[in-house]
C-alpha atoms as a PDB file:
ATOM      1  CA  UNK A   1      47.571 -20.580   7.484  1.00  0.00           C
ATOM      2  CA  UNK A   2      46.428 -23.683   8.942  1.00  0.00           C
ATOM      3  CA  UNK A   3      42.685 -25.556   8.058  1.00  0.00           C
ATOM      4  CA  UNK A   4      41.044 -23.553  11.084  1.00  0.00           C
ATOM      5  CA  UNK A   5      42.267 -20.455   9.928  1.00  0.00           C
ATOM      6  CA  UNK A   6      41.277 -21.184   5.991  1.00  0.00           C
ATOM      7  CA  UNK A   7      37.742 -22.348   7.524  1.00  0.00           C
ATOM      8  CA  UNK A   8      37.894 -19.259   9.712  1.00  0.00           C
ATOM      9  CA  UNK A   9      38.265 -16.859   6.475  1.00  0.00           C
ATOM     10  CA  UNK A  10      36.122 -18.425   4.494  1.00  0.00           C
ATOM     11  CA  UNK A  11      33.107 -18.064   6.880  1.00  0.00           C
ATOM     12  CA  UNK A  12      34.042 -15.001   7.161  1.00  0.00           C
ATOM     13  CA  UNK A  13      34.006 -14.404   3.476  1.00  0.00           C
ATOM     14  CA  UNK A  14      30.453 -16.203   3.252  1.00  0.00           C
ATOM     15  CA  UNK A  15      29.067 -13.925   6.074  1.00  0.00           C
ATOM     16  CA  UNK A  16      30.204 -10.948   4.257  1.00  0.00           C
ATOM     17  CA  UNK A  17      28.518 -12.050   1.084  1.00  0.00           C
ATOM     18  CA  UNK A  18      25.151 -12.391   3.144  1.00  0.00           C
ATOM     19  CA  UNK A  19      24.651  -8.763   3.173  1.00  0.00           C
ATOM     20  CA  UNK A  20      22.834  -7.273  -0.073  1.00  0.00           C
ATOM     21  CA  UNK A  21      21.925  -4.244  -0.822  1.00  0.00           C
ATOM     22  CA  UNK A  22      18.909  -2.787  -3.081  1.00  0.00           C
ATOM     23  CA  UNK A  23      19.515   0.823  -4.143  1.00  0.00           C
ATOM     24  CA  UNK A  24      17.751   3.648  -5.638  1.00  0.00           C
ATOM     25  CA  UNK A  25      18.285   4.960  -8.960  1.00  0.00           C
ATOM     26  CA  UNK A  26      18.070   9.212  -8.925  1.00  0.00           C
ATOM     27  CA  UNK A  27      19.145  10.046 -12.063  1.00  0.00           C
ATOM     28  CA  UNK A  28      22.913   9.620 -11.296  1.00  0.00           C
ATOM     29  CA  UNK A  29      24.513   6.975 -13.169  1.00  0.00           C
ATOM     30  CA  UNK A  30      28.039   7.446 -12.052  1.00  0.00           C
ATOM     31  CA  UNK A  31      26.874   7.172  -8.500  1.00  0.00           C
ATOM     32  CA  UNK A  32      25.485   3.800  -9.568  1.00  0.00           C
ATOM     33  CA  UNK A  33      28.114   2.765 -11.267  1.00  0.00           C
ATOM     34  CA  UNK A  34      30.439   3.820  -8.269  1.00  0.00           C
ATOM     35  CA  UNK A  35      27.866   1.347  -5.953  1.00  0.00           C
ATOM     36  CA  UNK A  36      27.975  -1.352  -7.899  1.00  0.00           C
ATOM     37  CA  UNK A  37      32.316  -1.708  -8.213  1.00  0.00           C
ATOM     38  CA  UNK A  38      32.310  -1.879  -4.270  1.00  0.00           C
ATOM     39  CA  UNK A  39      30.379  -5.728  -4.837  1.00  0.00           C
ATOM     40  CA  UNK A  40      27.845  -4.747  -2.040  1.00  0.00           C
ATOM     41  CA  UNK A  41      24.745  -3.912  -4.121  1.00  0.00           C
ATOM     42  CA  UNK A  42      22.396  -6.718  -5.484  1.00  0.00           C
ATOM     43  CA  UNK A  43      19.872  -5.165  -6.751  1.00  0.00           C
ATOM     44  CA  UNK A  44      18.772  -1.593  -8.284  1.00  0.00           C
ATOM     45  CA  UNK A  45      15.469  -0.195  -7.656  1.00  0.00           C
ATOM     46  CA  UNK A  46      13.850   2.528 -10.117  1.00  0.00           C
ATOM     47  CA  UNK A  47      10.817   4.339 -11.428  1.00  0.00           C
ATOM     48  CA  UNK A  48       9.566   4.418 -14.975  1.00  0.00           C
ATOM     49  CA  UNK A  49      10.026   7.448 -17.276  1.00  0.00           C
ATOM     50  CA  UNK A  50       7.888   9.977 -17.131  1.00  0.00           C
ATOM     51  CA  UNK A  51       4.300   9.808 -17.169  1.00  0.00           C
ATOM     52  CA  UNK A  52       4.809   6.175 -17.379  1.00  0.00           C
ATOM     53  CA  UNK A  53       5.895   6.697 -13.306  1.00  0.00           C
ATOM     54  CA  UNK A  54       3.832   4.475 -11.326  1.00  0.00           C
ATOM     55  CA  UNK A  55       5.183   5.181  -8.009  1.00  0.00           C
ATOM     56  CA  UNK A  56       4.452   6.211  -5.092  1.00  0.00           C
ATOM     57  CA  UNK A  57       6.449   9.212  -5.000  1.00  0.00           C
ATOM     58  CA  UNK A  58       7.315  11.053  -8.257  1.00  0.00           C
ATOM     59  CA  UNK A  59      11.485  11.888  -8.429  1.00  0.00           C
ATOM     60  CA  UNK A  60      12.056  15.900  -8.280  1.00  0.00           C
ATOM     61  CA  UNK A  61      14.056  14.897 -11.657  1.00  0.00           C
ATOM     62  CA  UNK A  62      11.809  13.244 -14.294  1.00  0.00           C
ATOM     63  CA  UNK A  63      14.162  10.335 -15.918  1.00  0.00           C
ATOM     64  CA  UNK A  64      14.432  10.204 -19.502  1.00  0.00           C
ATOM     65  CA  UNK A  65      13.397   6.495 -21.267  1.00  0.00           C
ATOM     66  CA  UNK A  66      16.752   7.020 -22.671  1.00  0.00           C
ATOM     67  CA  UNK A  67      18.850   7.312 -19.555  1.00  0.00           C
ATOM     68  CA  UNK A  68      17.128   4.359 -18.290  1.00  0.00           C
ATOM     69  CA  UNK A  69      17.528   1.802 -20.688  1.00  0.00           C
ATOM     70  CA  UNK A  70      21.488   3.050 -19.761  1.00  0.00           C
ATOM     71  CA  UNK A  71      20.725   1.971 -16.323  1.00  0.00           C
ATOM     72  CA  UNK A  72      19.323  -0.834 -17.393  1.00  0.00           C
ATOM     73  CA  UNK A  73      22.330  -1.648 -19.302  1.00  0.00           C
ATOM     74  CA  UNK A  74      24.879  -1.007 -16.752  1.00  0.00           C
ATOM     75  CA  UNK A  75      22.969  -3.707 -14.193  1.00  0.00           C
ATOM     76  CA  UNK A  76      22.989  -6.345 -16.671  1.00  0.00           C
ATOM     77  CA  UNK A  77      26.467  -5.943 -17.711  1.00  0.00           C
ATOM     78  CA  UNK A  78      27.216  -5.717 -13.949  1.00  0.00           C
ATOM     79  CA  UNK A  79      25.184  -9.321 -13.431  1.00  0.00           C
ATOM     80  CA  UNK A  80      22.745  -6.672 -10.629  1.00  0.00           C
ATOM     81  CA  UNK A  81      18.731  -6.905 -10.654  1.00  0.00           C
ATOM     82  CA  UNK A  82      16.881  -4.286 -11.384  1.00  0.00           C
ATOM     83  CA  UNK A  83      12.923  -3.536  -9.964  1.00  0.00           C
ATOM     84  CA  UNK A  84      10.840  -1.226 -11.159  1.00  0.00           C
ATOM     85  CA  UNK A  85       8.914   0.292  -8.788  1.00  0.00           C
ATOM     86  CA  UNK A  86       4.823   0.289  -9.035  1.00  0.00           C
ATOM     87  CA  UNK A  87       3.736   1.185  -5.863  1.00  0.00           C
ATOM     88  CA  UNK A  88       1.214   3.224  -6.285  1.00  0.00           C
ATOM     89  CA  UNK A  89      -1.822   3.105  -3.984  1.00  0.00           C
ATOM     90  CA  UNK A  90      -4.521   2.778  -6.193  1.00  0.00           C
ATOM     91  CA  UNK A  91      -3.017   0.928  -8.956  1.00  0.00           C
ATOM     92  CA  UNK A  92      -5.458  -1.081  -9.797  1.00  0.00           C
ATOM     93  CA  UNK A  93      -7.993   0.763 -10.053  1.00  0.00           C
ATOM     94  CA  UNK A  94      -6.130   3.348 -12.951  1.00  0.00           C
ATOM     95  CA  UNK A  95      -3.836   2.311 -15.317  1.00  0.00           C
ATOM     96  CA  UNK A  96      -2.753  -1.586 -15.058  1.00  0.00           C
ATOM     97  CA  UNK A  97      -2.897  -2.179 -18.823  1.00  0.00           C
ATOM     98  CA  UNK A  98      -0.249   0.876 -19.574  1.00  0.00           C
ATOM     99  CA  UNK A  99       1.699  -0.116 -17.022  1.00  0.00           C
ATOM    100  CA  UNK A 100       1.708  -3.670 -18.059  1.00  0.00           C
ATOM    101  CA  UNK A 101       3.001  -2.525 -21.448  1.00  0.00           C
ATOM    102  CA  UNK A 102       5.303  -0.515 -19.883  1.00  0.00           C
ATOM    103  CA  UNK A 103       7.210  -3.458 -18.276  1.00  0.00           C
ATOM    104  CA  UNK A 104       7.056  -5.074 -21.350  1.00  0.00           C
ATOM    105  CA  UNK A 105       8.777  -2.506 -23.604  1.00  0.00           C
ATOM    106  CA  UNK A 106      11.899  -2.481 -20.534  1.00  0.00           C
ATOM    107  CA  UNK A 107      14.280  -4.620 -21.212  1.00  0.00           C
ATOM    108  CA  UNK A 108      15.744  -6.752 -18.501  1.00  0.00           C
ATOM    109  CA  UNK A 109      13.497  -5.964 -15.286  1.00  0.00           C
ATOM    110  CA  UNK A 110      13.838  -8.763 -13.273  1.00  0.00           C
ATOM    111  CA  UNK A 111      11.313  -7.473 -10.326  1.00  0.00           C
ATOM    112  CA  UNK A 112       8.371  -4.955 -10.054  1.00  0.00           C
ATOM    113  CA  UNK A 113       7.335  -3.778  -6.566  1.00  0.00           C
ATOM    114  CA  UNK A 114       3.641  -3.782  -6.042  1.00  0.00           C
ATOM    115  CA  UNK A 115       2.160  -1.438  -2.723  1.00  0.00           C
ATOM    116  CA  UNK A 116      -1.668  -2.429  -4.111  1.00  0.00           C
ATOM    117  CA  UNK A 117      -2.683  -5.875  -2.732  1.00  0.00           C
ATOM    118  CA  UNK A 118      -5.490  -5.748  -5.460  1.00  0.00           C
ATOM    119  CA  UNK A 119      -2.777  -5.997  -8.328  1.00  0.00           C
ATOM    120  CA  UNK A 120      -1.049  -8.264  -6.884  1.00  0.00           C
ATOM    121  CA  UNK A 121      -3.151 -10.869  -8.534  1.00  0.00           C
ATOM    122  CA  UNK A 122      -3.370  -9.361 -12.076  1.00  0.00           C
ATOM    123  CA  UNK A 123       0.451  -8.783 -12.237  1.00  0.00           C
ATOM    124  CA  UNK A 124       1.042 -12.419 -11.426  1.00  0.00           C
ATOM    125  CA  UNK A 125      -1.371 -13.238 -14.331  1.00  0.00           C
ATOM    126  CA  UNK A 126       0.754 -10.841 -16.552  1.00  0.00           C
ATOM    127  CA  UNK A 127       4.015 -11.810 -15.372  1.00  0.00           C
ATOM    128  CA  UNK A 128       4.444 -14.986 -14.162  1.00  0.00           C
ATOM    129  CA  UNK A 129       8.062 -15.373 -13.936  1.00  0.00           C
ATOM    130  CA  UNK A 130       8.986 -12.095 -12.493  1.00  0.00           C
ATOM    131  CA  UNK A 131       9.798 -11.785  -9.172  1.00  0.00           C
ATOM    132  CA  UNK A 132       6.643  -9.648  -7.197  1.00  0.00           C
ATOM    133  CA  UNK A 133       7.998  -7.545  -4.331  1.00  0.00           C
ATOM    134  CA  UNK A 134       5.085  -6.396  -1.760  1.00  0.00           C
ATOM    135  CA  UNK A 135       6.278  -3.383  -1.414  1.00  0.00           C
ATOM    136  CA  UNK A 136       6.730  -1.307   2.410  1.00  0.00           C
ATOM    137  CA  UNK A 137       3.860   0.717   1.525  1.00  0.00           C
ATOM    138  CA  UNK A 138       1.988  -2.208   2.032  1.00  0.00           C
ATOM    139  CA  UNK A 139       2.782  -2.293   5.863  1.00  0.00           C
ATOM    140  CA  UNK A 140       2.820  -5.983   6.149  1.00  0.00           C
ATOM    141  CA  UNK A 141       3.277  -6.094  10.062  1.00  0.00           C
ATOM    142  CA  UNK A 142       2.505  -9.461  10.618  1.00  0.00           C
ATOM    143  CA  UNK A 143       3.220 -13.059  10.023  1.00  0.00           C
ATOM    144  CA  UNK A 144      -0.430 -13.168   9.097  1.00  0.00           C
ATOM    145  CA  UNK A 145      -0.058 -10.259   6.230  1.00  0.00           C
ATOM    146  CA  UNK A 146       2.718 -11.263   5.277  1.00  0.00           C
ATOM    147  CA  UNK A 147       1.470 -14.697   4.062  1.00  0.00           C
ATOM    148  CA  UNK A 148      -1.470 -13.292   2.594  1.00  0.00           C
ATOM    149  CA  UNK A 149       0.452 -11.060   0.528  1.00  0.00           C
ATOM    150  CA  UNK A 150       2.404 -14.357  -0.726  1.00  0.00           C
ATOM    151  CA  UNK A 151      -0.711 -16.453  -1.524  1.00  0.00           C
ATOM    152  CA  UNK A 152      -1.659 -13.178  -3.713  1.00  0.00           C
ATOM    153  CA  UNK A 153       1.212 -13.638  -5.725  1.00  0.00           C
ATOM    154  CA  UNK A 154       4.027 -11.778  -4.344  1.00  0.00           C
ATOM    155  CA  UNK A 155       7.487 -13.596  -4.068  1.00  0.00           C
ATOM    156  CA  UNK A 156       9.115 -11.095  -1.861  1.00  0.00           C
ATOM    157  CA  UNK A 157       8.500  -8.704   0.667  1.00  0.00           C
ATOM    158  CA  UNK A 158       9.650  -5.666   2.102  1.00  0.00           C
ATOM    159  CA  UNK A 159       8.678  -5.512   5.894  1.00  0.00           C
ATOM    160  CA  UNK A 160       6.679  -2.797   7.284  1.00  0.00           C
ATOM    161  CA  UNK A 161       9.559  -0.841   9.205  1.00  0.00           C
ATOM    162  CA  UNK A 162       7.738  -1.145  12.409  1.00  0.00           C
ATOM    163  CA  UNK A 163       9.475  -4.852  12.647  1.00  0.00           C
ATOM    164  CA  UNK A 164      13.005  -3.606  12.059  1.00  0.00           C
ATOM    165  CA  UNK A 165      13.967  -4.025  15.800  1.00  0.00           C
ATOM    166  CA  UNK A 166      11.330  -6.699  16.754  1.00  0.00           C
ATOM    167  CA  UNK A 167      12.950  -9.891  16.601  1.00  0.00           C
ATOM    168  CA  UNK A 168      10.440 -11.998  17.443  1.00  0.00           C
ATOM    169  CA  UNK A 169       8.512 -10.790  14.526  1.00  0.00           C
ATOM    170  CA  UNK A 170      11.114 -11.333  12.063  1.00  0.00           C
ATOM    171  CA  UNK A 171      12.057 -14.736  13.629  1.00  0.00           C
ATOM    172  CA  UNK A 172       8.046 -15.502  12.643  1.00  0.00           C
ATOM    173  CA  UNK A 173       8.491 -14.541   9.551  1.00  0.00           C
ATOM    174  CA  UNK A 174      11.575 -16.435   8.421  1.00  0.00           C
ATOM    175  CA  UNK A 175       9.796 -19.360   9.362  1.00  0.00           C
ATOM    176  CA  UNK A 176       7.165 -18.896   7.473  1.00  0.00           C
ATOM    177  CA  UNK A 177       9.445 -20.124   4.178  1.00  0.00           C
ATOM    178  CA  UNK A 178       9.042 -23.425   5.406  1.00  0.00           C
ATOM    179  CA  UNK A 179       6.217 -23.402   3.387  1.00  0.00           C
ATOM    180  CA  UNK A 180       6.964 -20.744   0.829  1.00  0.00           C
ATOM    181  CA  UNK A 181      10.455 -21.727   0.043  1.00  0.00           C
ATOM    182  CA  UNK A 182      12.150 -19.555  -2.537  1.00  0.00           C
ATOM    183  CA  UNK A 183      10.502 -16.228  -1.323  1.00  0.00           C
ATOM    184  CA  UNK A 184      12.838 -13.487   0.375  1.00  0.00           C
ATOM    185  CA  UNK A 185      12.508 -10.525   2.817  1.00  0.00           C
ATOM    186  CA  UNK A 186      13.907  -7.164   2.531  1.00  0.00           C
ATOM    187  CA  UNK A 187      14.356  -4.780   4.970  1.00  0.00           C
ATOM    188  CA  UNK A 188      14.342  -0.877   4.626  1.00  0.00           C
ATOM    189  CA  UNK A 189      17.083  -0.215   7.062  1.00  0.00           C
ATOM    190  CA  UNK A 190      17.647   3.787   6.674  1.00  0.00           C
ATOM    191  CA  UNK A 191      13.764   5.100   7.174  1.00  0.00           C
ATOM    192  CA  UNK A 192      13.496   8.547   8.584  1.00  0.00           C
ATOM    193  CA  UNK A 193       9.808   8.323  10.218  1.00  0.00           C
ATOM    194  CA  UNK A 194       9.266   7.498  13.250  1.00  0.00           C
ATOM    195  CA  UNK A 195       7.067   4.559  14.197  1.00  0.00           C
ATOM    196  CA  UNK A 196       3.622   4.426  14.086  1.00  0.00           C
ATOM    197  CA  UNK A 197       3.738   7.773  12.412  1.00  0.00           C
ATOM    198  CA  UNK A 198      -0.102   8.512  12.065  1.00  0.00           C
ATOM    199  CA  UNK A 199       0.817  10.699   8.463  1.00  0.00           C
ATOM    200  CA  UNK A 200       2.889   8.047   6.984  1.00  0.00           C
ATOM    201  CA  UNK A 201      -0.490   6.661   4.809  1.00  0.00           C
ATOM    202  CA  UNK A 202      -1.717  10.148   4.299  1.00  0.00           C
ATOM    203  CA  UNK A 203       1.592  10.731   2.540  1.00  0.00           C
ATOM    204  CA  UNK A 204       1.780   7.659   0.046  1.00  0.00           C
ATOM    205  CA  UNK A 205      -1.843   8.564  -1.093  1.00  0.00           C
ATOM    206  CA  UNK A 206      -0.716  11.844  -1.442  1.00  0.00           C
ATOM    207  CA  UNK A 207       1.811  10.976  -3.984  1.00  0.00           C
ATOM    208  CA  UNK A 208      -0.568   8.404  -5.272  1.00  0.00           C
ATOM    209  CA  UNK A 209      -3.166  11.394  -6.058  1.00  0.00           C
ATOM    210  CA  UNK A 210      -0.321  14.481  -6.901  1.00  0.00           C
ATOM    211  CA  UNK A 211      -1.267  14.687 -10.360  1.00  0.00           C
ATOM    212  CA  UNK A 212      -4.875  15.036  -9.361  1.00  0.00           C
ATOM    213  CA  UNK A 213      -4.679  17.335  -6.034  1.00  0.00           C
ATOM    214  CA  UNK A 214      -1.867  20.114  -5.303  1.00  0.00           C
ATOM    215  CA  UNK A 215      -0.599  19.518  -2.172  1.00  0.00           C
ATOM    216  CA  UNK A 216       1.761  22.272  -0.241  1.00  0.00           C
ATOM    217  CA  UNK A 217       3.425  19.968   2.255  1.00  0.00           C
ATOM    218  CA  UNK A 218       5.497  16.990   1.067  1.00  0.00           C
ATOM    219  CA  UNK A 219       7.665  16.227   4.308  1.00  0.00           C
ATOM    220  CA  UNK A 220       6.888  14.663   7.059  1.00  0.00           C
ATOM    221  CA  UNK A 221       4.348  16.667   9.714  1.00  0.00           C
ATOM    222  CA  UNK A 222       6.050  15.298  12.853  1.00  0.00           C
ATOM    223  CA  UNK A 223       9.686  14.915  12.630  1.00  0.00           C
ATOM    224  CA  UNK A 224      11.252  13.016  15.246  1.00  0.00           C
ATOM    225  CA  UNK A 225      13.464  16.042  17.107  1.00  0.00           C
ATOM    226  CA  UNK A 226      14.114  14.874  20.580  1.00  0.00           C
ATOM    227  CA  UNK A 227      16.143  12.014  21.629  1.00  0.00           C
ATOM    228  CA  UNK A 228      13.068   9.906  22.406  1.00  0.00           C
ATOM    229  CA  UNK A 229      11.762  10.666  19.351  1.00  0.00           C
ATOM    230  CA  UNK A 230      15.261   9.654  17.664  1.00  0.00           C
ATOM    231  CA  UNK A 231      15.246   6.683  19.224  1.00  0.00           C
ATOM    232  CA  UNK A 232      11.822   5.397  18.028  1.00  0.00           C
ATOM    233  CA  UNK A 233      12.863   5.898  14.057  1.00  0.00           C
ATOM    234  CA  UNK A 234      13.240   2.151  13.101  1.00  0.00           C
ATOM    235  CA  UNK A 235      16.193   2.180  11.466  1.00  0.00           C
ATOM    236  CA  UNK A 236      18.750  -0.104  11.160  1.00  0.00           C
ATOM    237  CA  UNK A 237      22.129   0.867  12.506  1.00  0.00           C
ATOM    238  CA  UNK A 238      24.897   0.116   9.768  1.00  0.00           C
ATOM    239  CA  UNK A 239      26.782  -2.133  12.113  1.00  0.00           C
ATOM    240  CA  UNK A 240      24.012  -4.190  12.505  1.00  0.00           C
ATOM    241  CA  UNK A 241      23.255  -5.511   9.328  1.00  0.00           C
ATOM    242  CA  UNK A 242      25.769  -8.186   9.164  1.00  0.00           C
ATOM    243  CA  UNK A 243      23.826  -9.647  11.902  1.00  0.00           C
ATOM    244  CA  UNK A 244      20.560  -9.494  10.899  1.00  0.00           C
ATOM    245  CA  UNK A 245      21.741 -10.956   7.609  1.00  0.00           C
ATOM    246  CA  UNK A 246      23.392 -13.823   9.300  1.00  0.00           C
ATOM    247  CA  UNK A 247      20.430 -14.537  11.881  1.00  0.00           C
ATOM    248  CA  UNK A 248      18.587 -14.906   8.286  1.00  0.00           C
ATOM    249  CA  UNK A 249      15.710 -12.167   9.622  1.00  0.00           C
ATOM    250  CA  UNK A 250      16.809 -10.450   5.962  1.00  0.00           C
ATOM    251  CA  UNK A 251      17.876 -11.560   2.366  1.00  0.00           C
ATOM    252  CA  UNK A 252      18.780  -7.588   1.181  1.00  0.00           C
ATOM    253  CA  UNK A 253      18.226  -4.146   2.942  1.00  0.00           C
ATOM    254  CA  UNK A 254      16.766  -1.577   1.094  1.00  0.00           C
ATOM    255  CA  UNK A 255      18.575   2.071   1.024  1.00  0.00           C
ATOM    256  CA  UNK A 256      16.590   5.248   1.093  1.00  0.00           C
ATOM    257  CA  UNK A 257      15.273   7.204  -1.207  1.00  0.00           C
ATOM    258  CA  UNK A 258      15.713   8.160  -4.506  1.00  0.00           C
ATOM    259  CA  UNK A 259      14.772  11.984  -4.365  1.00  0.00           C
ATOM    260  CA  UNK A 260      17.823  12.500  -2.198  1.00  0.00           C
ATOM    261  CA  UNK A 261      20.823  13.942  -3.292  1.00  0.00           C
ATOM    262  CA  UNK A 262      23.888  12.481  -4.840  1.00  0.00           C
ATOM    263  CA  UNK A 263      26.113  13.150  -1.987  1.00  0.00           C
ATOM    264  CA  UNK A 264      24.041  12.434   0.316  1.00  0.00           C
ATOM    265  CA  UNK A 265      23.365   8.844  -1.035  1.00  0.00           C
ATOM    266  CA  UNK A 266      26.900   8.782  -0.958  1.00  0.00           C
ATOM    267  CA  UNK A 267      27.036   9.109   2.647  1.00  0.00           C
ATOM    268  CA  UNK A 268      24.703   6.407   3.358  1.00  0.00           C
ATOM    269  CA  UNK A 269      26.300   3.760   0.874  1.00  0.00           C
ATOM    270  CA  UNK A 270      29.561   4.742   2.166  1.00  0.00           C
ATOM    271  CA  UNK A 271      27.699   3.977   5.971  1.00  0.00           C
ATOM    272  CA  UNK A 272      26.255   0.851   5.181  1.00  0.00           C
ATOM    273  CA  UNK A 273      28.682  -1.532   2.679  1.00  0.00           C
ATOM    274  CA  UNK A 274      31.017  -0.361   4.944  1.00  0.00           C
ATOM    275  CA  UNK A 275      29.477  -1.891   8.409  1.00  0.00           C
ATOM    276  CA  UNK A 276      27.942  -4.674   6.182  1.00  0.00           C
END
């Protein structure tokens, strides 16, 4: 093979390497385990045991403290991050110090996703070496929130999905670590809503207040069903990461959600490190 063919593969290689994922943990650690041999997944995301689930969205299987330290395991000995998710709504307004000691009692969490922009502040306080990820709930849409959310304290963000398809957006926001250096965007490429979706904060709050308020309907109240419809879900098409990833409008894409079934998280890994 001659130099421009070596060069040639090697880019190649490099471009390859570009695209991270961040998965969710549902209670199936042979499906992680599977993930993580294919070399595609960079980080795992999770939520705490139990009551100590800060979430937005409680799992349909409680996780045991037991089977997650086993998670937590497997990551490190597979060199993966792992973020625990505290994305709660109203975080700081309920239970900061027991989740605080929560964190503290987990070995090896390297991140902790924050939706509530008024914890942002006490969690850098707490933790000031972790890595804060704003979380989507947080619906930064704008250059504007985006750097607001970084002067709180947050070193990484996950863009509202809105700005999945608008380049000029994420071409803002890359520029923006000219004067944040270090701090890195994620993008939740498989979301389901569509855009705009007038329910989707009535739904996080929901979860945010479950334990509180019974509430019949958990799914979405207006489903995208025709092809219109279809086409305004922001998604991210497999095939497409590789370019976002090289354009540098995203440093990992998130994969959706962890209430889903093994199978079908299957099918969307199986999607996604393979057009990656």
């Amino acid at each position: 093979m001659g130099n421009y063919g070596i060069l040639r593969q090697a880019k190649l290689i490099y471009s390859r390497r570009l695209v991270l994922f961040s998965i969710p943990f549902n209670g199936d650690l042979g499906l992680v385990e599977d993930a993580l041999s294919t070399g595609k997944v960079a980080e795992v995301y999770f939520a705490g045991p139990g009551r100590g689930d800060a979430s937005s969205a409680h799992a349909r299987k409680v996780v045991e403290r037991g089977v997650l330290l086993k998670l937590l395991s497997l990551c490190r000995r597979s060199k993966v991050r792992t973020n625990l998710l505290c994305n709660s709504f109203t975080l700081a307004f309920e239970r900061l110090p027991s989740v605080f000691r929560l964190i503290r009692s987990l070995p090896c969490v390297d991140a902790v996703t924050v939706a509530d922009p008024f914890a942002l502040p006490a969690f850098r306080k707490a933790f000031p070496k972790k890595e804060l990820q704003a979380s989507v709930i947080m619906a930064l849409d704008s250059v504007e929130k985006v750097e607001a959310a970084l002067r709180l304290g947050a070193t990484s963000v996950c863009l509202a999905t809105r700005l999945n398809r608008d380049a000029q957006a994420l071409e803002a926001v890359k520029r923006l670590k000219r004067r944040f250096p270090g701090f890195k965007v994620k993008l939740l490429a498989n979301h389901t809503c569509r855009a705009e979706c007038v329910f989707s904060a009535w739904h996080y709050l929901s979860y945010a207040l479950q334990d509180r308020v019974r509430f019949e309907q958990r799914q979405c109240f207006c489903p995208a069903t025709t092809r219109k419809e279809l086409a305004d879900v922001p998604f991210i098409r497999p095939e497409d990461v590789a370019s976002y990833a090289r354009k540098g409008w995203a440093d990992m894409f998130k994969l959706a959600y962890r209430n889903s079934d093994s199978d079908v998280l299957r099918r969307v890994y199986d999607a996604y490190f393979g057009g990656g």
